[in-house]
PDB file of N, CA and C in Angstrom:
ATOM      1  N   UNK A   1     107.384  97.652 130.218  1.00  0.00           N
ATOM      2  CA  UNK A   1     107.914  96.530 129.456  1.00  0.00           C
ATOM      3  C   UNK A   1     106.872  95.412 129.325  1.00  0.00           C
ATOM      4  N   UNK A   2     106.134  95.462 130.171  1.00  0.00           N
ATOM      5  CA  UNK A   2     104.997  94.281 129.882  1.00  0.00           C
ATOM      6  C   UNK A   2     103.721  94.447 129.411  1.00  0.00           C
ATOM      7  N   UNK A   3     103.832  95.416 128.796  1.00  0.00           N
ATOM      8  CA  UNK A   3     102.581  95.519 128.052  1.00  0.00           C
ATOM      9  C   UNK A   3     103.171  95.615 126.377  1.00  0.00           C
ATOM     10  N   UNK A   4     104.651  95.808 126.332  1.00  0.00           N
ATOM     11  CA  UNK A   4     105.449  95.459 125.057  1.00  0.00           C
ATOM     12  C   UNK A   4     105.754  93.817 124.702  1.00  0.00           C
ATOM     13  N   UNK A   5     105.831  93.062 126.079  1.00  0.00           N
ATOM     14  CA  UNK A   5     105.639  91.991 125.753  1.00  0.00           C
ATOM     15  C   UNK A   5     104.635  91.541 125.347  1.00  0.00           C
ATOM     16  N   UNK A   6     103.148  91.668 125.856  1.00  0.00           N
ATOM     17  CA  UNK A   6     101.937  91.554 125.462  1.00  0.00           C
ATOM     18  C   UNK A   6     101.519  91.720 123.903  1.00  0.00           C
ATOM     19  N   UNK A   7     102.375  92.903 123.439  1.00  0.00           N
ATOM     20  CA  UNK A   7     101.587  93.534 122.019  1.00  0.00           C
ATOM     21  C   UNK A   7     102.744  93.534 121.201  1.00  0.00           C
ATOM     22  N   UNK A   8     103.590  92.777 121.028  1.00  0.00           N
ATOM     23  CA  UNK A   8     104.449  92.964 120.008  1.00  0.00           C
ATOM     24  C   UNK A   8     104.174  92.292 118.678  1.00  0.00           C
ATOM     25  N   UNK A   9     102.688  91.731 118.618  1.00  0.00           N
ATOM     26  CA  UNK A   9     102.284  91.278 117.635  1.00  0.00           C
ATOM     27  C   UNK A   9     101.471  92.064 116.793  1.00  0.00           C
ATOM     28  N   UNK A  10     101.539  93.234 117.148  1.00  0.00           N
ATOM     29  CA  UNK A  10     101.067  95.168 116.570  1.00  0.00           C
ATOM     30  C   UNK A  10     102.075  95.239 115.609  1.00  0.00           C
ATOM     31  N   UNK A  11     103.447  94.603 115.665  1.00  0.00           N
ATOM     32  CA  UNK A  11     104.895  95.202 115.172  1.00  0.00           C
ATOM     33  C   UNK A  11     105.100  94.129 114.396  1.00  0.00           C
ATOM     34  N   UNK A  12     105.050  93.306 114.670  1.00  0.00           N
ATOM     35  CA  UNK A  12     105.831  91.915 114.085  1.00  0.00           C
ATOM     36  C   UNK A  12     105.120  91.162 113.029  1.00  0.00           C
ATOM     37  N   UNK A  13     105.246  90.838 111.837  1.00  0.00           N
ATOM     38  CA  UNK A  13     104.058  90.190 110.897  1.00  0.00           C
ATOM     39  C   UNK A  13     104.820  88.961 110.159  1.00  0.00           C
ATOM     40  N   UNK A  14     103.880  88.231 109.726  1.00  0.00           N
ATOM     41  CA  UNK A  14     104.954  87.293 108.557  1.00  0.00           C
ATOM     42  C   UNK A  14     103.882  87.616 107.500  1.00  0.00           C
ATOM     43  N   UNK A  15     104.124  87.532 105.905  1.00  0.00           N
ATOM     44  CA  UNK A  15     103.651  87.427 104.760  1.00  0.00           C
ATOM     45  C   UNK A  15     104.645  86.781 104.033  1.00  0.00           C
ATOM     46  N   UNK A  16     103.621  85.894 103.669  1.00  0.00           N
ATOM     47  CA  UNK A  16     104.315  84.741 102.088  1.00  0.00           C
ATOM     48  C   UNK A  16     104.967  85.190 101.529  1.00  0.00           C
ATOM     49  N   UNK A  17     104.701  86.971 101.031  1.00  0.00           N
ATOM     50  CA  UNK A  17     105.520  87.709  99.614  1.00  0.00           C
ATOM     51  C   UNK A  17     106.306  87.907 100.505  1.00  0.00           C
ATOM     52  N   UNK A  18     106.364  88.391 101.499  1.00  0.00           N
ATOM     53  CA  UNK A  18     107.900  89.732 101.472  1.00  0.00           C
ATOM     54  C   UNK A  18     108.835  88.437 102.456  1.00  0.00           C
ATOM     55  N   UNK A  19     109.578  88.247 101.989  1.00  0.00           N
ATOM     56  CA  UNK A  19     111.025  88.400 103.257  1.00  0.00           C
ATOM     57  C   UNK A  19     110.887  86.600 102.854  1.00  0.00           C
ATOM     58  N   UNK A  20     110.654  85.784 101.997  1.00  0.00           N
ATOM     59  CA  UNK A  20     109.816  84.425 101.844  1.00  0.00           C
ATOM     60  C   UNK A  20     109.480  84.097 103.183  1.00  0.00           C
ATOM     61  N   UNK A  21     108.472  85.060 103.743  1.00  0.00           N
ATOM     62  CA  UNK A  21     107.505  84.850 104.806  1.00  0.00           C
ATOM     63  C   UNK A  21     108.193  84.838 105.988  1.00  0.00           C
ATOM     64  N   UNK A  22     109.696  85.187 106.038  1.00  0.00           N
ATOM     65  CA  UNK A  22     110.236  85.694 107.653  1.00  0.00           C
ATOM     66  C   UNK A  22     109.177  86.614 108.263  1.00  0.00           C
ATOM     67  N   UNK A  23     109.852  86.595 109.797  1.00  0.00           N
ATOM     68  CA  UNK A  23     108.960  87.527 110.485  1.00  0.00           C
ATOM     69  C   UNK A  23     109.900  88.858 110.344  1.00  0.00           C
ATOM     70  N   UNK A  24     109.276  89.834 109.721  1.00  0.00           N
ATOM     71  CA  UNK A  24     109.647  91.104 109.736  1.00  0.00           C
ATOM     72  C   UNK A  24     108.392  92.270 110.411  1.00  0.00           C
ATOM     73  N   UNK A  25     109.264  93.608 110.534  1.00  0.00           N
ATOM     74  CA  UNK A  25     108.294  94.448 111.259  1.00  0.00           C
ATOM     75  C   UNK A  25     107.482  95.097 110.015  1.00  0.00           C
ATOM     76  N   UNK A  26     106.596  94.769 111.216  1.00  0.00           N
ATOM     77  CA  UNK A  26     105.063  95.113 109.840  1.00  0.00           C
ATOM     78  C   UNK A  26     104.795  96.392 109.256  1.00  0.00           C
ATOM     79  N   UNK A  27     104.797  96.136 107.839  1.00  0.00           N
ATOM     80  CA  UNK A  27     104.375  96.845 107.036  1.00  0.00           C
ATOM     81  C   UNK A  27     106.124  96.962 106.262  1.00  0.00           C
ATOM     82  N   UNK A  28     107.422  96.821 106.667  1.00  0.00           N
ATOM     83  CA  UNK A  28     108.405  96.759 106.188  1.00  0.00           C
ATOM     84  C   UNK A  28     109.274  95.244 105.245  1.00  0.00           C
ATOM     85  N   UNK A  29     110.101  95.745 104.918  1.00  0.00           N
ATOM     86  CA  UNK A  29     111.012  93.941 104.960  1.00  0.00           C
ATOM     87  C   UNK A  29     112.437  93.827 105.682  1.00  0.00           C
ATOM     88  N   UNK A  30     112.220  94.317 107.145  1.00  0.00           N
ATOM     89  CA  UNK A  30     113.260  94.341 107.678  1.00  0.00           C
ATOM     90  C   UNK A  30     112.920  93.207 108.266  1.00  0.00           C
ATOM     91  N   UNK A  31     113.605  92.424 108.953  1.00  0.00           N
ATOM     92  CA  UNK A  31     113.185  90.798 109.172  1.00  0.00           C
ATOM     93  C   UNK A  31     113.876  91.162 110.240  1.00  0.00           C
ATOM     94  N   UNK A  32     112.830  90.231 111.410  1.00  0.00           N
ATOM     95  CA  UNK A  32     113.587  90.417 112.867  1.00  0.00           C
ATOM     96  C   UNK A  32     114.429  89.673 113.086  1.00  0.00           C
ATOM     97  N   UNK A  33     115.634  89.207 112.141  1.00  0.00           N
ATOM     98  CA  UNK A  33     116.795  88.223 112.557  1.00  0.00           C
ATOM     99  C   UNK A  33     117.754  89.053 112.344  1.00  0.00           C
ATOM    100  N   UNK A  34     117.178  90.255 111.436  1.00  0.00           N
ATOM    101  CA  UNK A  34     118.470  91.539 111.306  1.00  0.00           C
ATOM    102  C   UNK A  34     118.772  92.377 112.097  1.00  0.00           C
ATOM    103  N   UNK A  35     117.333  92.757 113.108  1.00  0.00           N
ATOM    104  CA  UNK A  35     117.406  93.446 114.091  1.00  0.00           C
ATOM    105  C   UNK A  35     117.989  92.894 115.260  1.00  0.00           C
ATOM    106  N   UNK A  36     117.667  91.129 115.157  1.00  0.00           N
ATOM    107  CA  UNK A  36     118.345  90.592 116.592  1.00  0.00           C
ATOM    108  C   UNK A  36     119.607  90.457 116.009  1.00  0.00           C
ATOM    109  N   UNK A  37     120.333  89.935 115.315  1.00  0.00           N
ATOM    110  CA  UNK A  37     121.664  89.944 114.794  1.00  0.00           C
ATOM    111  C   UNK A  37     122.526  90.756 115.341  1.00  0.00           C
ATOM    112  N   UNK A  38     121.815  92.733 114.645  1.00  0.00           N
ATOM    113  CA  UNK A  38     122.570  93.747 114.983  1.00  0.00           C
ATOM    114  C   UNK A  38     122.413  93.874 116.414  1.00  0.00           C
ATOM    115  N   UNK A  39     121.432  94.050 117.219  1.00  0.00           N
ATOM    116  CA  UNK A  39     121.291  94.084 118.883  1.00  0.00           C
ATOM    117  C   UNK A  39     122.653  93.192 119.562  1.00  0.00           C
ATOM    118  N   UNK A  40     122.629  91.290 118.640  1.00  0.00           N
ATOM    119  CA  UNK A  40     123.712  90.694 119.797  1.00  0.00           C
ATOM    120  C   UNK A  40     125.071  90.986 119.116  1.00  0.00           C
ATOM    121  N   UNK A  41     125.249  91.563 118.367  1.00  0.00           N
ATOM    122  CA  UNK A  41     126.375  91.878 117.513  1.00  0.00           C
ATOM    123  C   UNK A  41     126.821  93.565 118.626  1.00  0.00           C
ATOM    124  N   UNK A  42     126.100  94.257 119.261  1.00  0.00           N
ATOM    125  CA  UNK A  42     126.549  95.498 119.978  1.00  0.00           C
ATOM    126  C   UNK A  42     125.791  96.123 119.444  1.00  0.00           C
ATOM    127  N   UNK A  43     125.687  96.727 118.108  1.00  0.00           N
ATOM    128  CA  UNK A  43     124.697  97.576 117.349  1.00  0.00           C
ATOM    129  C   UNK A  43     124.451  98.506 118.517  1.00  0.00           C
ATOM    130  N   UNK A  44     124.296  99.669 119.007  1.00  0.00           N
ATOM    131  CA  UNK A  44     123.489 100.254 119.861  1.00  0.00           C
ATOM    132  C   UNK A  44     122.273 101.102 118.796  1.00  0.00           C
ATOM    133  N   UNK A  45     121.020 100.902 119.456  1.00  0.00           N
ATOM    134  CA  UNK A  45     119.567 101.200 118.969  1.00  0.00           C
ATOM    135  C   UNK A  45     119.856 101.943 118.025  1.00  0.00           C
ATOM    136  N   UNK A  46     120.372 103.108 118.441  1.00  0.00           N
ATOM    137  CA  UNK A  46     120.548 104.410 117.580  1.00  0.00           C
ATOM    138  C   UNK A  46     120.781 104.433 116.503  1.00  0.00           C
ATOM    139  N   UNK A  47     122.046 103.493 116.300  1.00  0.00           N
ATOM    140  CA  UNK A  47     122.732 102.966 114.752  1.00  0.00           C
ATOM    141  C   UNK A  47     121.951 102.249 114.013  1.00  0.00           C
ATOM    142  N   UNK A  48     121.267 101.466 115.018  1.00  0.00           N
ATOM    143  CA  UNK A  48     120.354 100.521 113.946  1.00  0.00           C
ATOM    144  C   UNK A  48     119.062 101.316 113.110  1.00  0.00           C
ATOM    145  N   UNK A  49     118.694 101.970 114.075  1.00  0.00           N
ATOM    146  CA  UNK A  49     117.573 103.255 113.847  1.00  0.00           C
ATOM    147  C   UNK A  49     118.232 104.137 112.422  1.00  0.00           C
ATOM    148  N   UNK A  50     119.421 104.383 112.882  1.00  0.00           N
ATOM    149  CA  UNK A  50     119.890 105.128 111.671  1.00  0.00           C
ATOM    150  C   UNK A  50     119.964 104.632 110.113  1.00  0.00           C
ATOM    151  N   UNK A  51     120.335 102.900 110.564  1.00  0.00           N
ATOM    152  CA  UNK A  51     120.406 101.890 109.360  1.00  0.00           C
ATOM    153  C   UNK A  51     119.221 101.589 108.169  1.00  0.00           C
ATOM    154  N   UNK A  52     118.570 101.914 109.572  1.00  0.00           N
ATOM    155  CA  UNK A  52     117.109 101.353 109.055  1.00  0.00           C
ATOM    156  C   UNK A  52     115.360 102.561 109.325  1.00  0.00           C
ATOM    157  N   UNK A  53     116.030 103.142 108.611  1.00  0.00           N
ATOM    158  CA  UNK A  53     114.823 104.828 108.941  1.00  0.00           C
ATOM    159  C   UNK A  53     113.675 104.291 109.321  1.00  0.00           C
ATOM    160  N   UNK A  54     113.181 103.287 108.585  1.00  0.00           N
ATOM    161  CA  UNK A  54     112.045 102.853 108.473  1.00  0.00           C
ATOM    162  C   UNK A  54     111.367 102.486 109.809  1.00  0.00           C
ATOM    163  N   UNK A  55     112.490 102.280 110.978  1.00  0.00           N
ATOM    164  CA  UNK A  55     112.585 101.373 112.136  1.00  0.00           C
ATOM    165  C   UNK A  55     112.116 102.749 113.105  1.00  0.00           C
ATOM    166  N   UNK A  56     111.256 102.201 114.127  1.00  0.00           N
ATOM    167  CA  UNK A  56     110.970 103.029 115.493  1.00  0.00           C
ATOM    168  C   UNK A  56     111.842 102.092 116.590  1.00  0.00           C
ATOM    169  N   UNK A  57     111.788 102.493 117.539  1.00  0.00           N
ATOM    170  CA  UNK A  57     112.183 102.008 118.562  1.00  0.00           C
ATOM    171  C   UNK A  57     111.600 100.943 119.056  1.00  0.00           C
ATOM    172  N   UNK A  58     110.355 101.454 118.988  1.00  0.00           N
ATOM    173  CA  UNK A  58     109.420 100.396 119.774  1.00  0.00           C
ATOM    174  C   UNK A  58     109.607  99.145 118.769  1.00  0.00           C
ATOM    175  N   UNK A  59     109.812  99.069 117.576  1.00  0.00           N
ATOM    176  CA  UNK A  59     110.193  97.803 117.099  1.00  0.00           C
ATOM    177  C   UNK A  59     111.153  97.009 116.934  1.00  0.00           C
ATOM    178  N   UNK A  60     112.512  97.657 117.709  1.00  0.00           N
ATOM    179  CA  UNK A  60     113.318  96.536 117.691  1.00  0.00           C
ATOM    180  C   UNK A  60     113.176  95.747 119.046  1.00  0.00           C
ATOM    181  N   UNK A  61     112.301  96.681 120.193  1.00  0.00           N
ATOM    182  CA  UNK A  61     111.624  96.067 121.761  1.00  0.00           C
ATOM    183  C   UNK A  61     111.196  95.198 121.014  1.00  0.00           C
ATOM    184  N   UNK A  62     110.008  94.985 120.246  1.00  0.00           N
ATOM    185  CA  UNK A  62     108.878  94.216 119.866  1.00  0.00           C
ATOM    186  C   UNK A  62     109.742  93.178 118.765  1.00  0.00           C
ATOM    187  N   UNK A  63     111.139  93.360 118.064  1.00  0.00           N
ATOM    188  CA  UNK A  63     111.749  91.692 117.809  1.00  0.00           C
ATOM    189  C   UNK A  63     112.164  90.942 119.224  1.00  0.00           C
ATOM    190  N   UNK A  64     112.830  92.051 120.211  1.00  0.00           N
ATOM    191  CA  UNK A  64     113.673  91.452 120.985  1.00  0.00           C
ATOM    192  C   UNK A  64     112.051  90.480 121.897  1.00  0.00           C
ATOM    193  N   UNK A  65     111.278  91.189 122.170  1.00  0.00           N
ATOM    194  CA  UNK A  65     110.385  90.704 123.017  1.00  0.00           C
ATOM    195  C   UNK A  65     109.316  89.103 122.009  1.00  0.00           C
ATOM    196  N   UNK A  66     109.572  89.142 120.450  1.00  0.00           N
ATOM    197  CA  UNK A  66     108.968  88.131 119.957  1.00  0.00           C
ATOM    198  C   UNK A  66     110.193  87.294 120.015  1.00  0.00           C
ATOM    199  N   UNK A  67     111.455  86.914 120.140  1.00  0.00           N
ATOM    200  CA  UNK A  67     112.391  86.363 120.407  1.00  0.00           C
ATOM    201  C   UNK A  67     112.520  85.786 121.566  1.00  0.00           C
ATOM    202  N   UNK A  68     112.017  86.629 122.730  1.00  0.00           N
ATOM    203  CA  UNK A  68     111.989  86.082 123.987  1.00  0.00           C
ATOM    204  C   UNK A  68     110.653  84.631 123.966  1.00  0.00           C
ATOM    205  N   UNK A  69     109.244  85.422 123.342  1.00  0.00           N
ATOM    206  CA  UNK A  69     108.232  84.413 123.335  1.00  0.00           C
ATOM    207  C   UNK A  69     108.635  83.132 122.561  1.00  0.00           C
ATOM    208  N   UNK A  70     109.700  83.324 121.249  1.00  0.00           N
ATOM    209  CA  UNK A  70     110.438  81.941 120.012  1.00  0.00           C
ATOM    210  C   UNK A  70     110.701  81.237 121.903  1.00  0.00           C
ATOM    211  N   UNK A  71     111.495  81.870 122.324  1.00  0.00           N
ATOM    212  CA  UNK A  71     112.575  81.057 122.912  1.00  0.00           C
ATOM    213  C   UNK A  71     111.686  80.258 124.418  1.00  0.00           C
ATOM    214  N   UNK A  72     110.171  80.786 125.218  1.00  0.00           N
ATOM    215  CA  UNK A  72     109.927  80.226 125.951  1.00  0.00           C
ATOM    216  C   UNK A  72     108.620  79.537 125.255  1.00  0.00           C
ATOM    217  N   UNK A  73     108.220  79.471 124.359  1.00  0.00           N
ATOM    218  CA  UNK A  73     107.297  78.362 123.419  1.00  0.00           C
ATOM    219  C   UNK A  73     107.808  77.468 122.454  1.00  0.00           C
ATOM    220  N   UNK A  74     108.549  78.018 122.317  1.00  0.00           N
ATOM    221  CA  UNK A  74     109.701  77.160 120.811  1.00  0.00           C
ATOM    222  C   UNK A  74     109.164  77.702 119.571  1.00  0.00           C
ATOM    223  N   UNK A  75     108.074  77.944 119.192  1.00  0.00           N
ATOM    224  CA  UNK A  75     107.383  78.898 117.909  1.00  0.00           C
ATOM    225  C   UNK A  75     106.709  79.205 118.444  1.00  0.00           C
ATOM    226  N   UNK A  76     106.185  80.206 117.606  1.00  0.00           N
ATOM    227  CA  UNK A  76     104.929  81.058 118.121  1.00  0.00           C
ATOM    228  C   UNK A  76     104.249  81.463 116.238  1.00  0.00           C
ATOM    229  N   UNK A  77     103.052  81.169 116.748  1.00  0.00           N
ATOM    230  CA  UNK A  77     102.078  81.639 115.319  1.00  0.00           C
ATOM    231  C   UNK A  77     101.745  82.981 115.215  1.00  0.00           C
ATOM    232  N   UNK A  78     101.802  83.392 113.792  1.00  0.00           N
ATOM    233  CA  UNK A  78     101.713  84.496 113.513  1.00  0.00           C
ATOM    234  C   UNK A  78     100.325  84.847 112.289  1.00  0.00           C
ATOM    235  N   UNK A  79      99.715  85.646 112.543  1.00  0.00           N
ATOM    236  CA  UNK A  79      98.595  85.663 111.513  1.00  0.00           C
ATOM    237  C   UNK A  79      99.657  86.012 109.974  1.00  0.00           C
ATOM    238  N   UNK A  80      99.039  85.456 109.212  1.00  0.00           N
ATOM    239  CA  UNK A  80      99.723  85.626 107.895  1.00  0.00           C
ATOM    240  C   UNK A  80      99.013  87.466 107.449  1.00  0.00           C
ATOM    241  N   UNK A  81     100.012  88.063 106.999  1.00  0.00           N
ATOM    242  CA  UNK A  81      99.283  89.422 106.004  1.00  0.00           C
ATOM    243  C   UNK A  81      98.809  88.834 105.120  1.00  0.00           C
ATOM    244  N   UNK A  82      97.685  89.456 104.905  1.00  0.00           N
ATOM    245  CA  UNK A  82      96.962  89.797 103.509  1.00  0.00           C
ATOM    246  C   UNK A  82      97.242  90.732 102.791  1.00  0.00           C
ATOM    247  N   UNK A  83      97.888  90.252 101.214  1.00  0.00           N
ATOM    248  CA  UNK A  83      98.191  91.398 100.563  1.00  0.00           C
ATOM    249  C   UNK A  83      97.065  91.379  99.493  1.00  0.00           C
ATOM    250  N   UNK A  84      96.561  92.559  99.185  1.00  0.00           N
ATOM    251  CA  UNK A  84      95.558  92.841  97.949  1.00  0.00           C
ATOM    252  C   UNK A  84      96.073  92.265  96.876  1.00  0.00           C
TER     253      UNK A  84
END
């Protein structure tokens, strides 16, 4: 678990275009307020996985774990994507 805390910025991106620059998991436009939503809502992984094909596991760790860093920094910076 602590080396998922460490690197969840592998998973997690913001870009201007997609999501009007929410943090979603990278390379998608699933925005990690959908993944934490469904997690405190019960959601179990599986369903959400199912919801969202696009989704690995390791990335709804890597919202829950950039949620933990929101909540003991108050923000946290994110490199912006570059889109071509």
């Amino acid at each position: 678990m602590m080396r998922l805390m460490e690197n969840w910025k592998e998973r997690i991106s913001v870009d201007p275009a997609v999501c009007h620059g929410k943090a979603c998991v990278r390379g998608t436009r699933i925005m990690v307020s959908v993944i934490l939503d469904n997690v405190a809502a019960g959601v179990p992984g599986s369903e959400i996985l199912a919801s969202y094909p696009a989704l690995k596991s390791e990335d709804i760790d890597a919202a829950l774990a950039y949620a933990a860093e929101l909540t003991r920094e108050g923000s946290v910076d994110l490199p912006a994507e570059l889109t071509a």
